[in-house]
N, C-alpha and C. Protein backbone atom coordinates (compact mmCIF):
# COMPACT_ATOMS: atom_id res chain seq x y z
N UNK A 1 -19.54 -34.54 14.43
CA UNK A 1 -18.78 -34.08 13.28
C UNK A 1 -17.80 -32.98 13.71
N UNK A 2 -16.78 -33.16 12.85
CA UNK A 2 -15.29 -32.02 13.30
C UNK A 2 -15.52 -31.41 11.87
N UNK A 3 -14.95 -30.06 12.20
CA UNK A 3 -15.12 -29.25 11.40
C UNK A 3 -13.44 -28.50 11.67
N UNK A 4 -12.78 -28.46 9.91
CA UNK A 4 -11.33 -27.76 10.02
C UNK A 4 -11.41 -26.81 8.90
N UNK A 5 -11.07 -25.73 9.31
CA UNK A 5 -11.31 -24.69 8.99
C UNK A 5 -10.01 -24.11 8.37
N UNK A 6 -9.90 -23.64 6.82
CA UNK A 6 -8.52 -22.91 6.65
C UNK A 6 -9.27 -21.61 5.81
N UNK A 7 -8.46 -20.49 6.04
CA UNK A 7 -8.50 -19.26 5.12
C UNK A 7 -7.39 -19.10 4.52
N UNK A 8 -8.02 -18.35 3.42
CA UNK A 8 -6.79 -17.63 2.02
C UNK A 8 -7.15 -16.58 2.29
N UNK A 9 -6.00 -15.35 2.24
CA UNK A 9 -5.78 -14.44 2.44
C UNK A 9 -5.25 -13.68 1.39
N UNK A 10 -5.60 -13.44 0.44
CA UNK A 10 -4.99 -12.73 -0.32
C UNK A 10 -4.83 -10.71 -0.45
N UNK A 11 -3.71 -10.58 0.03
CA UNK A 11 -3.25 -8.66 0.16
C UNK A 11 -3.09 -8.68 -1.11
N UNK A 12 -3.68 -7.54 -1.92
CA UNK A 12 -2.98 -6.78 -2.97
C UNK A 12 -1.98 -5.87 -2.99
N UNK A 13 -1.69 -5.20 -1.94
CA UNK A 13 -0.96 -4.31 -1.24
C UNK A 13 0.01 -4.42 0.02
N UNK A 14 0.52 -5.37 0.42
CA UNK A 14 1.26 -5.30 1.40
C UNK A 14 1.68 -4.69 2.17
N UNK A 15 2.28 -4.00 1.52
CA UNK A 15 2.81 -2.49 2.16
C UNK A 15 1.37 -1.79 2.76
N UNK A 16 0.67 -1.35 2.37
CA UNK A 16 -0.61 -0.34 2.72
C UNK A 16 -1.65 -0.89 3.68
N UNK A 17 -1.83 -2.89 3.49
CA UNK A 17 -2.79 -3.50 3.99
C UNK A 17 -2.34 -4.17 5.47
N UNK A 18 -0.76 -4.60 5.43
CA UNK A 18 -0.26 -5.40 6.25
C UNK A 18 -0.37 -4.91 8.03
N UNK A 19 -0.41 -3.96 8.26
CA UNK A 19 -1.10 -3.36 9.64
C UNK A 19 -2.11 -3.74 9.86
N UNK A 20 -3.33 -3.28 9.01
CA UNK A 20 -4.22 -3.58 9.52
C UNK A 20 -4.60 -5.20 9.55
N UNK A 21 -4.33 -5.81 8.79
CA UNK A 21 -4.35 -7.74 8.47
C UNK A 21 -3.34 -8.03 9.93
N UNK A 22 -2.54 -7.63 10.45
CA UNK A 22 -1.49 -8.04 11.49
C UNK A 22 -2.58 -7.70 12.74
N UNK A 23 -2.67 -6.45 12.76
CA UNK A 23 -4.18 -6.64 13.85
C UNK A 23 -5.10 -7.49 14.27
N UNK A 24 -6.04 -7.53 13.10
CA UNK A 24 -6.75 -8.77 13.30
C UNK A 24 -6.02 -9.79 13.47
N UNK A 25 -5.03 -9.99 13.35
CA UNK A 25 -4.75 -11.36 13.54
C UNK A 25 -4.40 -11.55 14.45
N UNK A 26 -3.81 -10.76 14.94
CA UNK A 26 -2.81 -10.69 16.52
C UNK A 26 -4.48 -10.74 17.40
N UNK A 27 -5.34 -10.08 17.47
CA UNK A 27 -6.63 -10.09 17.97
C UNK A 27 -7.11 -11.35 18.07
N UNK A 28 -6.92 -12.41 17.52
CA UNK A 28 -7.64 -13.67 16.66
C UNK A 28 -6.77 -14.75 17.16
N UNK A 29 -5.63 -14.28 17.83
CA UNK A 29 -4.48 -15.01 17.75
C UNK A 29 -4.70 -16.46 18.39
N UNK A 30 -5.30 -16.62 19.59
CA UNK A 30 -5.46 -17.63 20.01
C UNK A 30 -6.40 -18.74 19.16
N UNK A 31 -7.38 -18.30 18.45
CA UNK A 31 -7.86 -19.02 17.42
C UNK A 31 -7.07 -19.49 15.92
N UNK A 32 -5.55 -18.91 15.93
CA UNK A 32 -4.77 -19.36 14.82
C UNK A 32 -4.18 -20.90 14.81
N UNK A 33 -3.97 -21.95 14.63
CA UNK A 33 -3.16 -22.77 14.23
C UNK A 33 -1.80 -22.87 14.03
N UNK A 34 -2.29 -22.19 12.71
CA UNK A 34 -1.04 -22.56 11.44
C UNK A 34 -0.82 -21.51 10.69
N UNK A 35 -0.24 -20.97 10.43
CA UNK A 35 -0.10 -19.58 9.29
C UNK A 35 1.18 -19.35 8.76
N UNK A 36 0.86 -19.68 7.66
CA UNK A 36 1.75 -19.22 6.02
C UNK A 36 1.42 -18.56 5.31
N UNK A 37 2.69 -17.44 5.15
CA UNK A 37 2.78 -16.05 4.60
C UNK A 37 3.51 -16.75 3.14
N UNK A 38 2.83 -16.50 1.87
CA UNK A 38 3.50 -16.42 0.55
C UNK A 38 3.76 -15.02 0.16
N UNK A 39 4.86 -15.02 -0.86
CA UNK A 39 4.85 -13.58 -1.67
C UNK A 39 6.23 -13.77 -2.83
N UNK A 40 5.79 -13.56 -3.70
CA UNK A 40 7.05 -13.66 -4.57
C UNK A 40 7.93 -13.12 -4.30
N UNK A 41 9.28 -13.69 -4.14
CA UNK A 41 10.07 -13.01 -3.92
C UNK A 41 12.43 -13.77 -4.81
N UNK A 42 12.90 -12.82 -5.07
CA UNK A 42 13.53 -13.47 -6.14
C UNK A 42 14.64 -12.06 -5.88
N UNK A 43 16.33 -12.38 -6.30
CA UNK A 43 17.15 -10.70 -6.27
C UNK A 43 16.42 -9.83 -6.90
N UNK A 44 16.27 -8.64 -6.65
CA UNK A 44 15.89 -7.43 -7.34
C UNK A 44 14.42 -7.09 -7.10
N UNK A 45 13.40 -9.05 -6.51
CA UNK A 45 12.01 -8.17 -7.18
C UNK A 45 11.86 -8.60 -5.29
N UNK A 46 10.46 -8.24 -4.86
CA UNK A 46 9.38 -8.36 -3.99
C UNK A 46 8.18 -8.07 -3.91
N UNK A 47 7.74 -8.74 -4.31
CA UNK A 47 5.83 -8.30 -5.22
C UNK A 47 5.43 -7.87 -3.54
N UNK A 48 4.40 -6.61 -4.38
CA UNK A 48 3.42 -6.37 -3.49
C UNK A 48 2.53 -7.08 -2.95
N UNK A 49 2.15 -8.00 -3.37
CA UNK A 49 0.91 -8.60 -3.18
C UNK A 49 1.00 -10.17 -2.56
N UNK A 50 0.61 -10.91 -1.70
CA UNK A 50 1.00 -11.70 -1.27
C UNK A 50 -0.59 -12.90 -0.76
N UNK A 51 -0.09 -13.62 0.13
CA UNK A 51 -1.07 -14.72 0.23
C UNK A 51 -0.67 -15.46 2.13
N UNK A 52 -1.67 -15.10 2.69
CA UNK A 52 -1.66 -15.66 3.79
C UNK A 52 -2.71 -17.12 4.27
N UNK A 53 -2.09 -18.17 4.40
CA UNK A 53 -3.02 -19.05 4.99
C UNK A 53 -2.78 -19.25 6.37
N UNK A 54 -4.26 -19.84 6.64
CA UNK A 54 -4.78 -19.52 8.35
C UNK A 54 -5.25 -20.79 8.33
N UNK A 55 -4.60 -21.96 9.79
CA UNK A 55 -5.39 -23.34 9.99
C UNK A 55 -6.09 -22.74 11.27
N UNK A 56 -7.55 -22.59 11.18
CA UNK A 56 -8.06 -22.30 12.58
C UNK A 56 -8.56 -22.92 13.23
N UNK A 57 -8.83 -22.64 14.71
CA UNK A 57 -8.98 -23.59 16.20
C UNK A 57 -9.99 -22.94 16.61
N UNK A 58 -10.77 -23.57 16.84
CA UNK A 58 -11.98 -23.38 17.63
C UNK A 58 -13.61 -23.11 17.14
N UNK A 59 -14.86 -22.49 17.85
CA UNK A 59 -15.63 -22.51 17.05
C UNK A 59 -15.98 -21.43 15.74
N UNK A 60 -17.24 -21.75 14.95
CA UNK A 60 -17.35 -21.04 13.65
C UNK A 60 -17.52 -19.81 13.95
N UNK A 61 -17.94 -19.71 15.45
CA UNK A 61 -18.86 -18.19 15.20
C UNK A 61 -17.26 -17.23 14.92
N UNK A 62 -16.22 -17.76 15.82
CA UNK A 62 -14.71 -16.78 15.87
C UNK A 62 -14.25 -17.00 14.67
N UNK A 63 -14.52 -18.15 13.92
CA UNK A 63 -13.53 -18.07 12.73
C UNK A 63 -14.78 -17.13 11.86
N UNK A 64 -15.70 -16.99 11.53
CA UNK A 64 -16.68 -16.31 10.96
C UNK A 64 -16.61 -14.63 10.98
N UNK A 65 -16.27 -14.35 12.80
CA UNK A 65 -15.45 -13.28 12.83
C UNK A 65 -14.64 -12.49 12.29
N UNK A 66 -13.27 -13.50 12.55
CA UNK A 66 -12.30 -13.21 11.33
C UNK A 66 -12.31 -13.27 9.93
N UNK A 67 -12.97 -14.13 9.39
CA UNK A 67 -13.40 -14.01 8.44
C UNK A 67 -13.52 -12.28 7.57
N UNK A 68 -15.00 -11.79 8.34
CA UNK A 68 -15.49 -10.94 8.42
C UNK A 68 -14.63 -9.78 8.52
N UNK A 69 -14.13 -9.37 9.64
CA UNK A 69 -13.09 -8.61 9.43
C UNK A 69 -12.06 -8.14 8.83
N UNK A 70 -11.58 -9.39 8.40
CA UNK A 70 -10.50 -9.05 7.19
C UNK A 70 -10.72 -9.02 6.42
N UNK A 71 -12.06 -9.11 5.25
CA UNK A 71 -13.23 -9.15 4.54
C UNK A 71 -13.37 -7.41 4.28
N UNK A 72 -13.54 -6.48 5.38
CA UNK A 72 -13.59 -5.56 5.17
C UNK A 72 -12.96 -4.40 4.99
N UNK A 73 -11.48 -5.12 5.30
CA UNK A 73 -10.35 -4.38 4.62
C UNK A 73 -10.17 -3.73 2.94
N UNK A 74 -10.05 -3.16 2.38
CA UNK A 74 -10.33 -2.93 1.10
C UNK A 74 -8.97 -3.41 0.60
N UNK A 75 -9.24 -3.79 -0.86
CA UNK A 75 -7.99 -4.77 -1.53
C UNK A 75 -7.84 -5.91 -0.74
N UNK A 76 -8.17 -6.67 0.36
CA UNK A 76 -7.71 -7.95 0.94
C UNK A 76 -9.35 -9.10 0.98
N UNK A 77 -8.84 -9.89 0.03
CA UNK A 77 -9.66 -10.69 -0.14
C UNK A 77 -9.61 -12.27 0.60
N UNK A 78 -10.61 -12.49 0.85
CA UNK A 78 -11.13 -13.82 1.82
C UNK A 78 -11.55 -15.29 1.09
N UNK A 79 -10.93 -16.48 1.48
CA UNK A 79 -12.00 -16.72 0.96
C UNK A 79 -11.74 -18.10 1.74
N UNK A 80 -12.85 -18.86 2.26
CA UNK A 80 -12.59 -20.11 3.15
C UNK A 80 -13.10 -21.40 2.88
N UNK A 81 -12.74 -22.28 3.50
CA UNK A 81 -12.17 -23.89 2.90
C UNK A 81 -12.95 -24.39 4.22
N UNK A 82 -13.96 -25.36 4.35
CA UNK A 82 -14.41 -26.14 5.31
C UNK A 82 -14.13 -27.58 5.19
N UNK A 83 -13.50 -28.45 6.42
CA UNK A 83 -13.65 -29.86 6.10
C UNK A 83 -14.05 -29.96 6.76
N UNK A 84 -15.15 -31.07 6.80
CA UNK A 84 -16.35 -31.70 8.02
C UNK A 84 -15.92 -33.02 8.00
N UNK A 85 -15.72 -33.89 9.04
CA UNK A 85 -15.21 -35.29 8.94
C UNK A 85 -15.56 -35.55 10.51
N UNK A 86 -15.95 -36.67 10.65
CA UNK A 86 -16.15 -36.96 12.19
C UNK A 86 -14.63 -37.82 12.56
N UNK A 87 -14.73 -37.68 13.90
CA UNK A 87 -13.70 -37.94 14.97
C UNK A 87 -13.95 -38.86 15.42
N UNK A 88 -12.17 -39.42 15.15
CA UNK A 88 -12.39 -41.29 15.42
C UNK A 88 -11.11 -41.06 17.21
């Protein structure tokens, strides 16, 4: 069985959180995929708050890691997506 792994990332804060979320990730980096940064954005406005997804590579214990870590950021919430499907 294969196992694909994505995280939601949601910053409330951008501005205040985005260092430390860029860390971990840059740390993690070789276990990233795929990553898309959302955030409203339109003339005049740029919300604080935004949405990062993560396609990750490799095993659970590193994505569990990260997980974890960015988990304990305050205001940045986690939350993860498993597909299990075997390999043809």
């Amino acid at each position: 069985m294969h196992e694909h792994t994505i995280l939601g990332i949601h910053s409330g804060n951008r501005m205040e959180q985005s260092a430390q979320v860029q860390q971990i990730l840059t740390e993690y980096g070789c276990s990233i995929r795929t990553r898309i940064g959302l955030h409203e954005v339109r003339e005049g406005v740029c919300a604080l708050d935004g949405i990062i997804l993560l396609e990750l590579f490799g095993d659970q214990a590193s994505c569990g890691e990260l997980y974890a870590k960015l988990n304990e950021i305050p205001g940045v919430e986690v939350q993860k997506m498993v597909f299990t499907h075997s390999t043809v």
